[in-house]
Protein backbone atom coordinates (compact mmCIF):
# COMPACT_ATOMS: atom_id res chain seq x y z
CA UNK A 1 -22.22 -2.05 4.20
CA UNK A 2 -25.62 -3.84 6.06
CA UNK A 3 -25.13 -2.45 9.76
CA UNK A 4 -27.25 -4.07 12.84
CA UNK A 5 -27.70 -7.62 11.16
CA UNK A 6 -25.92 -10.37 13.33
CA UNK A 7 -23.42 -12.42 11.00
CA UNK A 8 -24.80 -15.67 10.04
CA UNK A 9 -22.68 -18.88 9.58
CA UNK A 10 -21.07 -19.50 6.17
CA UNK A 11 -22.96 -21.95 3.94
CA UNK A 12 -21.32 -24.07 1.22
CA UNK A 13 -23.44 -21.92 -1.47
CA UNK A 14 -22.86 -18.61 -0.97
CA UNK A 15 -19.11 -17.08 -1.17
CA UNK A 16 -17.49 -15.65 2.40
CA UNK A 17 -18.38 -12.13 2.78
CA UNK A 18 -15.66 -10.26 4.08
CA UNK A 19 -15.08 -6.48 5.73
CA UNK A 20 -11.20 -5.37 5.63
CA UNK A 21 -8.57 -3.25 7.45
CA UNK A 22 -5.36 -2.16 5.95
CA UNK A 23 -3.57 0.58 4.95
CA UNK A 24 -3.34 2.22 1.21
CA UNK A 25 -0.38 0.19 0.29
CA UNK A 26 -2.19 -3.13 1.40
CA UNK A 27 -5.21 -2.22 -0.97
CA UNK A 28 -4.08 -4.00 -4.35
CA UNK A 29 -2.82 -6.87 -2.42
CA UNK A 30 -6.24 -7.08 -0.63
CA UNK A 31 -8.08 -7.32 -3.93
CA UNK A 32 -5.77 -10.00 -5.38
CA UNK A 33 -6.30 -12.19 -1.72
CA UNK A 34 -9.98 -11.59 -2.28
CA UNK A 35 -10.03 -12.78 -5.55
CA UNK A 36 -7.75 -15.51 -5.20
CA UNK A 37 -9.61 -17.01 -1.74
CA UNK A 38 -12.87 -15.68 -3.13
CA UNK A 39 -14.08 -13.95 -1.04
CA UNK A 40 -16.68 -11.09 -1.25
CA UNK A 41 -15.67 -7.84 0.02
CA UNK A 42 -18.19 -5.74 1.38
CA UNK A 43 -16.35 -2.90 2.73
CA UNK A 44 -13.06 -1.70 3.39
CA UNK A 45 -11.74 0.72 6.30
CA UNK A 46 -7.89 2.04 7.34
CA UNK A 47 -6.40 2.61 10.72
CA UNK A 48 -4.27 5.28 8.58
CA UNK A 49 -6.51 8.68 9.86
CA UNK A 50 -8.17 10.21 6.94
CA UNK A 51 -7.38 7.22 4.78
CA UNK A 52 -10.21 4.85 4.50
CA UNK A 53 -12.08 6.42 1.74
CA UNK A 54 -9.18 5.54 -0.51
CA UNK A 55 -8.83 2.60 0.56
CA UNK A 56 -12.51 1.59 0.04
CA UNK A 57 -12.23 3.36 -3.49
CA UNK A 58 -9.34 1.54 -4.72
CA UNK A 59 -11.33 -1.82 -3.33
CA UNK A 60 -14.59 -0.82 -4.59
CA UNK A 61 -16.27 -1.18 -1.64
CA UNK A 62 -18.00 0.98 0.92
CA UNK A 63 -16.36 2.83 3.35
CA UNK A 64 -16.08 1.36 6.70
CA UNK A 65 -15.30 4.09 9.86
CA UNK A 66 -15.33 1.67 13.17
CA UNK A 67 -13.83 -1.50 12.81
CA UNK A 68 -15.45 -2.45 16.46
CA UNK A 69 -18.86 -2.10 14.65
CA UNK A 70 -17.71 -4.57 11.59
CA UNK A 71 -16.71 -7.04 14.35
CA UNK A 72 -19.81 -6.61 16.23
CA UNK A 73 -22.94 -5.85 14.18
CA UNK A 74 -21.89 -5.70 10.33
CA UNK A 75 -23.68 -8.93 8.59
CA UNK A 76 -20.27 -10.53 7.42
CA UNK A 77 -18.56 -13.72 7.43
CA UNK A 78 -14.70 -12.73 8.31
CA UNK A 79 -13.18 -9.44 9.45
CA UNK A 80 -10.36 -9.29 8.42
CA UNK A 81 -7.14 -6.83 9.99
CA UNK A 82 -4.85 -7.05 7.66
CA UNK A 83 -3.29 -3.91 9.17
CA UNK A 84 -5.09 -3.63 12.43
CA UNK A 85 -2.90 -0.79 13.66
CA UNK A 86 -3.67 -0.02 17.02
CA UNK A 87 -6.44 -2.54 17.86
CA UNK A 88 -5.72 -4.56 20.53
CA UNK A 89 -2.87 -3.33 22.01
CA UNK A 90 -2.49 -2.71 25.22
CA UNK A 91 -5.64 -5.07 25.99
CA UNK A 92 -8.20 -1.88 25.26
CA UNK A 93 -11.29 -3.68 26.93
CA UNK A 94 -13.50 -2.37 23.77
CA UNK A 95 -11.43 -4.20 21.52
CA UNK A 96 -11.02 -7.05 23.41
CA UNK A 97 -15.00 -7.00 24.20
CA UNK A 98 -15.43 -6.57 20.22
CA UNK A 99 -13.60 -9.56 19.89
CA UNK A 100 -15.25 -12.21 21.49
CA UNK A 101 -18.77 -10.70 20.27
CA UNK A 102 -17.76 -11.44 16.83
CA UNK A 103 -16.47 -14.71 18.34
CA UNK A 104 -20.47 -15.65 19.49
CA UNK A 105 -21.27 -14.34 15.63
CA UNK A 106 -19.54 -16.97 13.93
CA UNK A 107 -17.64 -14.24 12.65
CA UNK A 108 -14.10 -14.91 11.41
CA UNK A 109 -11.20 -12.91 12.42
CA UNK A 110 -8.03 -13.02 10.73
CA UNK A 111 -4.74 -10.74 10.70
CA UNK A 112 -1.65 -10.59 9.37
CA UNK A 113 0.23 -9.18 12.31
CA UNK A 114 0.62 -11.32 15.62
CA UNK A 115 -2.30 -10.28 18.54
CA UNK A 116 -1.42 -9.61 20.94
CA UNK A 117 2.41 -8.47 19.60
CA UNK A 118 3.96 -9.31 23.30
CA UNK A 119 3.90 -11.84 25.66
CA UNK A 120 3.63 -9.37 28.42
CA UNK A 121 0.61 -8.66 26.32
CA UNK A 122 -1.10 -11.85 26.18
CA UNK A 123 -0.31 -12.90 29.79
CA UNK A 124 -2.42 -10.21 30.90
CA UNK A 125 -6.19 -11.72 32.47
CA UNK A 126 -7.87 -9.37 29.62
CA UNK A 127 -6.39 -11.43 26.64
CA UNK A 128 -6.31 -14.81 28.97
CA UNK A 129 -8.32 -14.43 31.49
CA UNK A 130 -11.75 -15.76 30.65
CA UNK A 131 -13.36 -18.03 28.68
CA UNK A 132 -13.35 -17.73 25.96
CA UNK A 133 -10.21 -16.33 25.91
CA UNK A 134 -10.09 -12.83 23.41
CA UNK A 135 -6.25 -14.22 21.93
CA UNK A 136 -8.30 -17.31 20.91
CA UNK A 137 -10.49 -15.77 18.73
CA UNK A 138 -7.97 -13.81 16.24
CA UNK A 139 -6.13 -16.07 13.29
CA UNK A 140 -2.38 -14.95 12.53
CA UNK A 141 -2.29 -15.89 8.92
CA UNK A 142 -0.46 -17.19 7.25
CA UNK A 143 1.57 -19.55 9.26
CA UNK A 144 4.43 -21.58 7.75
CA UNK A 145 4.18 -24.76 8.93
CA UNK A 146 0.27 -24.55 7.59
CA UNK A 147 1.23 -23.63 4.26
CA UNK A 148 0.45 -26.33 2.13
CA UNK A 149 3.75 -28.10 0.96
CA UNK A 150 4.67 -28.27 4.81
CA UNK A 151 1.37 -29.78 5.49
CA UNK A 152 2.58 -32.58 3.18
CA UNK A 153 5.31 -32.80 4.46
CA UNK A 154 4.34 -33.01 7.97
CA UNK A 155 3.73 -36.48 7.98
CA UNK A 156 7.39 -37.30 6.95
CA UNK A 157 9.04 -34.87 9.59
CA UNK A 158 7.22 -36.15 12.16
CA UNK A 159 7.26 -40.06 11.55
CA UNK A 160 10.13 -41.32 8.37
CA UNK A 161 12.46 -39.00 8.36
CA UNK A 162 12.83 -38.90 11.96
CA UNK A 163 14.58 -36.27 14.60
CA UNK A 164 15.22 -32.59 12.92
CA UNK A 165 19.02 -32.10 14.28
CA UNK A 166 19.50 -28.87 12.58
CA UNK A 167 17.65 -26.58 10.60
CA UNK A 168 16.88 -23.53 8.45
CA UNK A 169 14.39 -21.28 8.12
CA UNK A 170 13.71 -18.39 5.79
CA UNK A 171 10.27 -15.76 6.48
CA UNK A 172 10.26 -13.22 3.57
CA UNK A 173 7.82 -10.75 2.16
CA UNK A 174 7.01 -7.43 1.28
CA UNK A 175 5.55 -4.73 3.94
CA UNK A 176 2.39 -5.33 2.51
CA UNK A 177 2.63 -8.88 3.02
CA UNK A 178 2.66 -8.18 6.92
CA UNK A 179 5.47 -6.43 9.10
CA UNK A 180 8.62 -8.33 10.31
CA UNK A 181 7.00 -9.13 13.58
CA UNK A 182 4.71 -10.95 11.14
CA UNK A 183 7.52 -13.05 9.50
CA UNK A 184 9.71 -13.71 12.82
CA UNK A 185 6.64 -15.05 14.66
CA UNK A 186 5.66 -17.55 11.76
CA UNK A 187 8.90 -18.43 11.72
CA UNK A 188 9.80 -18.99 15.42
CA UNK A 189 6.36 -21.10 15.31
CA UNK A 190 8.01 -23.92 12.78
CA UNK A 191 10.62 -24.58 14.59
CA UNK A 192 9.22 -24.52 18.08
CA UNK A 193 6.99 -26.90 16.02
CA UNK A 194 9.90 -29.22 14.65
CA UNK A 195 12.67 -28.62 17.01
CA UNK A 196 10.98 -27.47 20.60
CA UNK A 197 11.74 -24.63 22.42
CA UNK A 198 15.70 -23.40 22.63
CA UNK A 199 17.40 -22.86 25.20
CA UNK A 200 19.26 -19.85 23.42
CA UNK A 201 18.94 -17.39 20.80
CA UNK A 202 21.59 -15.09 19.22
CA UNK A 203 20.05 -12.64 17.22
CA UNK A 204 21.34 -9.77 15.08
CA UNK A 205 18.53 -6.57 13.71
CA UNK A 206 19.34 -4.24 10.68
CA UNK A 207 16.76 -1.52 10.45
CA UNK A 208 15.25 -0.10 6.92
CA UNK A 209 17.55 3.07 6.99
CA UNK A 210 20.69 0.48 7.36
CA UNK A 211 23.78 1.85 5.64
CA UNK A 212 22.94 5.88 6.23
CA UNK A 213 24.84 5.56 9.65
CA UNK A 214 22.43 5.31 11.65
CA UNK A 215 22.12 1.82 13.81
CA UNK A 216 18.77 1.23 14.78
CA UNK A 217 17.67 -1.59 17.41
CA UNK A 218 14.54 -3.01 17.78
CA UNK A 219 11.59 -2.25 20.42
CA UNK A 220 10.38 -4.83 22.59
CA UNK A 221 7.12 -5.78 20.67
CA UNK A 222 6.63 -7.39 17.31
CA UNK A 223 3.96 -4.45 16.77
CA UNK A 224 5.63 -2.60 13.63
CA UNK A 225 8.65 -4.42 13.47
CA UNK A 226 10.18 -3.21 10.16
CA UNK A 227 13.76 -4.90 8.66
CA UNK A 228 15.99 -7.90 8.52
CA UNK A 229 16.64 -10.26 11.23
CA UNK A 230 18.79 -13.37 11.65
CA UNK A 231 19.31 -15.38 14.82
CA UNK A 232 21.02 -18.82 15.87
CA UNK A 233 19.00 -20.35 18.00
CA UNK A 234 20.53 -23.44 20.29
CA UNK A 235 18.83 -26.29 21.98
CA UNK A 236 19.46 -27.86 25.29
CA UNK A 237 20.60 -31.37 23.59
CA UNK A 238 22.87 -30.15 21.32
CA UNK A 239 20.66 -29.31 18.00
CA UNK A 240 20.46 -25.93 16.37
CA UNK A 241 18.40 -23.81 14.07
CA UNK A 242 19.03 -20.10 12.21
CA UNK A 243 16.35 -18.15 10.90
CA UNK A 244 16.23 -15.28 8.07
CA UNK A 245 13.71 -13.15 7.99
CA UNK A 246 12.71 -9.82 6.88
CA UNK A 247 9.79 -7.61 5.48
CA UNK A 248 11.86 -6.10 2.98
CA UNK A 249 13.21 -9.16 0.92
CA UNK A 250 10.83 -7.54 -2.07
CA UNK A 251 9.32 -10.86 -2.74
CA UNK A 252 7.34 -13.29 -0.54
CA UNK A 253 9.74 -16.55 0.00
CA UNK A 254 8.87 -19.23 2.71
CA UNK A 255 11.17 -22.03 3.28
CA UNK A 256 13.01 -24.61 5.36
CA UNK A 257 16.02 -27.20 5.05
CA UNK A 258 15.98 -30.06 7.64
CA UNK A 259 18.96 -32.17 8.36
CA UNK A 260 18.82 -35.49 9.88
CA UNK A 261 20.17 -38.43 10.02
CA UNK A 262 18.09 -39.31 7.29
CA UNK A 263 19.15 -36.88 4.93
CA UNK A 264 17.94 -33.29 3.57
CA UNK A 265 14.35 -32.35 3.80
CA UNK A 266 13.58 -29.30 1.99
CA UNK A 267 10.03 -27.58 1.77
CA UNK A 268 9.54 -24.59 0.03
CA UNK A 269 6.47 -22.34 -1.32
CA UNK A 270 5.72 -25.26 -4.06
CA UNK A 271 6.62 -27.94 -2.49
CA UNK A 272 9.39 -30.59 -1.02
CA UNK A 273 12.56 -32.99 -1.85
CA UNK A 274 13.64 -35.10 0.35
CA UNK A 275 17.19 -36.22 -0.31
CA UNK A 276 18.85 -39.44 1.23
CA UNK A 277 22.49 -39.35 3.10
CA UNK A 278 23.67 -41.20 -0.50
CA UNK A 279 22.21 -38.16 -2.57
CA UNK A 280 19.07 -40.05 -3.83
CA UNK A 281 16.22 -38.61 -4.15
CA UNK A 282 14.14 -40.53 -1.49
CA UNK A 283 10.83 -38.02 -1.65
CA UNK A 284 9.54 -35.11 -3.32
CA UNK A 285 6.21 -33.54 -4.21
CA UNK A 286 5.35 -30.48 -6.55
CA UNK A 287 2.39 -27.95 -6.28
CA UNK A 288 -0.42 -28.65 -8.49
CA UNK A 289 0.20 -26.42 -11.09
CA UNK A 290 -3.60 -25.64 -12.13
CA UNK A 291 -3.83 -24.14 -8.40
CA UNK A 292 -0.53 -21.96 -9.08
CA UNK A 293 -0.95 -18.81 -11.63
CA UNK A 294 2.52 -17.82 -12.91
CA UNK A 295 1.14 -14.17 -12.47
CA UNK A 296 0.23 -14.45 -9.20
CA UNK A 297 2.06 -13.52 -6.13
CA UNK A 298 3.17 -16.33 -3.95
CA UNK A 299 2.35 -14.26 -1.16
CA UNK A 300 -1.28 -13.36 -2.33
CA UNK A 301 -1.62 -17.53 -2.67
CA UNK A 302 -0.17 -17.93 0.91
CA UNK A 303 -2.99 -15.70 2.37
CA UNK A 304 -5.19 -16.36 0.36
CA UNK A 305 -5.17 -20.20 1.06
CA UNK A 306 -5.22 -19.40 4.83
CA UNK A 307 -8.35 -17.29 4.64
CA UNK A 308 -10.35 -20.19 2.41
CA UNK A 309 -9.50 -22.91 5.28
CA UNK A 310 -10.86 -20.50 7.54
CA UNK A 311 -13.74 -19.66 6.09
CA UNK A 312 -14.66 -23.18 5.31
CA UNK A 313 -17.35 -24.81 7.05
CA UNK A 314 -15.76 -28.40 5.80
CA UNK A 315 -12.00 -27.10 7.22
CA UNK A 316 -12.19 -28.76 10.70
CA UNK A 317 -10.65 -25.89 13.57
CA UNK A 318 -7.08 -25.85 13.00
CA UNK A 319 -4.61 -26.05 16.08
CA UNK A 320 -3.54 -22.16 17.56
CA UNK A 321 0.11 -21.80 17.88
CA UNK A 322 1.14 -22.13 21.68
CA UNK A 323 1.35 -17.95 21.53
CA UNK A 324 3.25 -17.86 24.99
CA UNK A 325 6.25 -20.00 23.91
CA UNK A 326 6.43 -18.41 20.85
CA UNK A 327 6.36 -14.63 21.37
CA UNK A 328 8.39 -15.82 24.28
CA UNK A 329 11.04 -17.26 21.32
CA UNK A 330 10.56 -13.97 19.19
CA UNK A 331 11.03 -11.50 22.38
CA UNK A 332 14.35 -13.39 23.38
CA UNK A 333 15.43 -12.70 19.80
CA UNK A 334 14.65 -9.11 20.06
CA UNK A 335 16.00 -8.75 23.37
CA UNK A 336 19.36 -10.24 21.77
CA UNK A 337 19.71 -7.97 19.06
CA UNK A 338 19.75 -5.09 21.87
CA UNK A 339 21.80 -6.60 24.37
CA UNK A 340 24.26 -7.96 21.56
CA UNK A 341 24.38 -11.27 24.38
CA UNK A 342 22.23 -14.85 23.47
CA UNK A 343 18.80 -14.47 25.08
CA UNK A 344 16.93 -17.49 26.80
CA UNK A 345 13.63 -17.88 26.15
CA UNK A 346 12.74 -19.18 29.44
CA UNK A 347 13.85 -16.08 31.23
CA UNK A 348 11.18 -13.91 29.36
CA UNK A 349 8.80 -16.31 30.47
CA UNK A 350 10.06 -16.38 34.21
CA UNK A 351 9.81 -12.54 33.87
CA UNK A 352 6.18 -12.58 32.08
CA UNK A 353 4.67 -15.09 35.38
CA UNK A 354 6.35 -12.98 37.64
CA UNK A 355 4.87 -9.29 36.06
């Protein structure tokens, strides 16, 4: 790993180099998403103590000890904190600081778990409060509604097939994939996308050690979330959504079925159908199959098509999720499955201005 060189912007020729975070169970995944986005890794480090040097071995890579130092001097293209453990959290000014150097780098950051995990978190003046703006310079990836087939379908949700009434949404991976934090926030993001912000949301939480008698609830951050969740969210006007999503599903599924008066829309990993209120087929589009390997993981394709966007020079900036409303959205859902009562989402934000 080249310490002490400042990062220079990618160019078309040369492939993104890349230094990684994530734990020992990440690692294959890791060199799958590197392959697949092509990227070049350079070195590899773990927030696991005591673990890095396996997971640099298993990569092939050199061992990286300080991810600050990969965000601030290492000669690299895109950090990226696939598990970034601790960083961040609880607005450590070093981290933060690291942040925004790589930021004036042209250094890429990307993770697969939301940062900051709270909106307590990101309220605070250290994530917020300047400009630029630490939370602005991390990428949660990947989000749904970026994910190619709902890119093509974007166009129809938002113009021909008119006003979502109600809707489904499933978020499911593996833990390697990213934690269930990971999966509720992308998937309170499509809906506040489609569908707004509710004005409710009933949620229930089973835990990984379900079914051994013990009943676990969730914490109050999306920071190591780990299990299944479902909620019912309800809007203001009458419309309604319900979300499944877990980190335990054992196989990376993405999807969503919209209902309007228009018919069925529904967009999946590989692509959409659009079915009219008389049962015709009014729309539909299919992956290109030369892009889709049959032995290759639809979740390693998922990140790995987030991470090439990034790292293109070509890929104008893509729009941040509006973090506040969201983690707002996935708090009230947590807060639900505690309480065992429907959450608003506006009263975590009332409380959040008023900490």
């Amino acid at each position: 790993m080249s310490d002490g060189s400042p990062g220079q912007p990618i160019e078309t020729s040369t492939r993104p180099r890349a230094v990684v975070w994530c734990t020992p169970d990440q690692a294959p995944l890791v060199g799958d998403v590197a392959q697949a986005a092509g990227l070049d890794l350079l070195a590899a480090g773990s927030h696991e103590k005591g673990r890095g040097g396996e997971v640099a071995k298993t990569l092939g890579v050199e061992h990286a000890t300080d991810v600050r130092a990969a965000l601030t001097t290492t000669a690299c293209d895109l950090v990226w904190l696939a598990s970034p453990g601790s960083f961040g959290a609880d607005a450590a000014e070093p981290d933060l600081a690291a942040l925004l150097t790589a930021r004036t780098r042209s250094v890429r950051i990307a993770t697969l778990e939301p940062m900051p995990a709270t909106a307590f978190e990101l309220a605070g003046t250290s994530w917020t409060g300047r400009t630029p703006a630490p939370a602005d310079a991390v990428r949660f990836v990947p989000l749904t509604r970026r994910a190619a087939s709902f890119r093509e379908a974007w166009e129809l949700i938002g113009d021909t097939f008119g006003r979502t009434h109600t809707m489904s949404v499933e978020c499911l991976g593996r833990p390697e994939h990213g934690s269930l934090g990971a999966r509720l926030f992308a998937a309170m993001d499509l809906v506040l996308s489609v569908m707004g912000e509710p004005e409710l949301i009933d949620a229930g939480y089973t835990g990984p050690a379900a079914g051994t008698g013990l009943h676990a609830l969730p914490g109050e951050t999306l920071r190591g979330l780990s299990g299944h969740l479902t909620a019912n969210l309800r809007f203001a006007d009458g419309r309604a959504a319900v979300l499944l999503c877990s980190d335990r599903a054992g196989v990376w599924e993405t999807s969503a079925t919209l209902l309007s008066p228009a018919g069925r829309l529904r967009i999946h990993d590989s692509g959409f159908v659009w079915t009219g209120p008389d049962g015709a087929l009014t729309d539909a589009h299919q992956a290109d199959a030369k892009n889709k390997s049959d032995d290759t993981d639809a979740g390693t394709r998922a990140i790995a098509e987030s991470l090439r966007r990034i790292c293109d020079p070509a890929m104008p900036p893509e729009s941040s999720p509006d973090h506040g409303v969201v983690l707002a959205m996935s708090q009230a859902a947590l807060l639900s499955a505690r309480t065992g009562q429907p959450e608003s989402p506006a009263t975590i934000q009332r409380l959040v201005a008023g900490a």
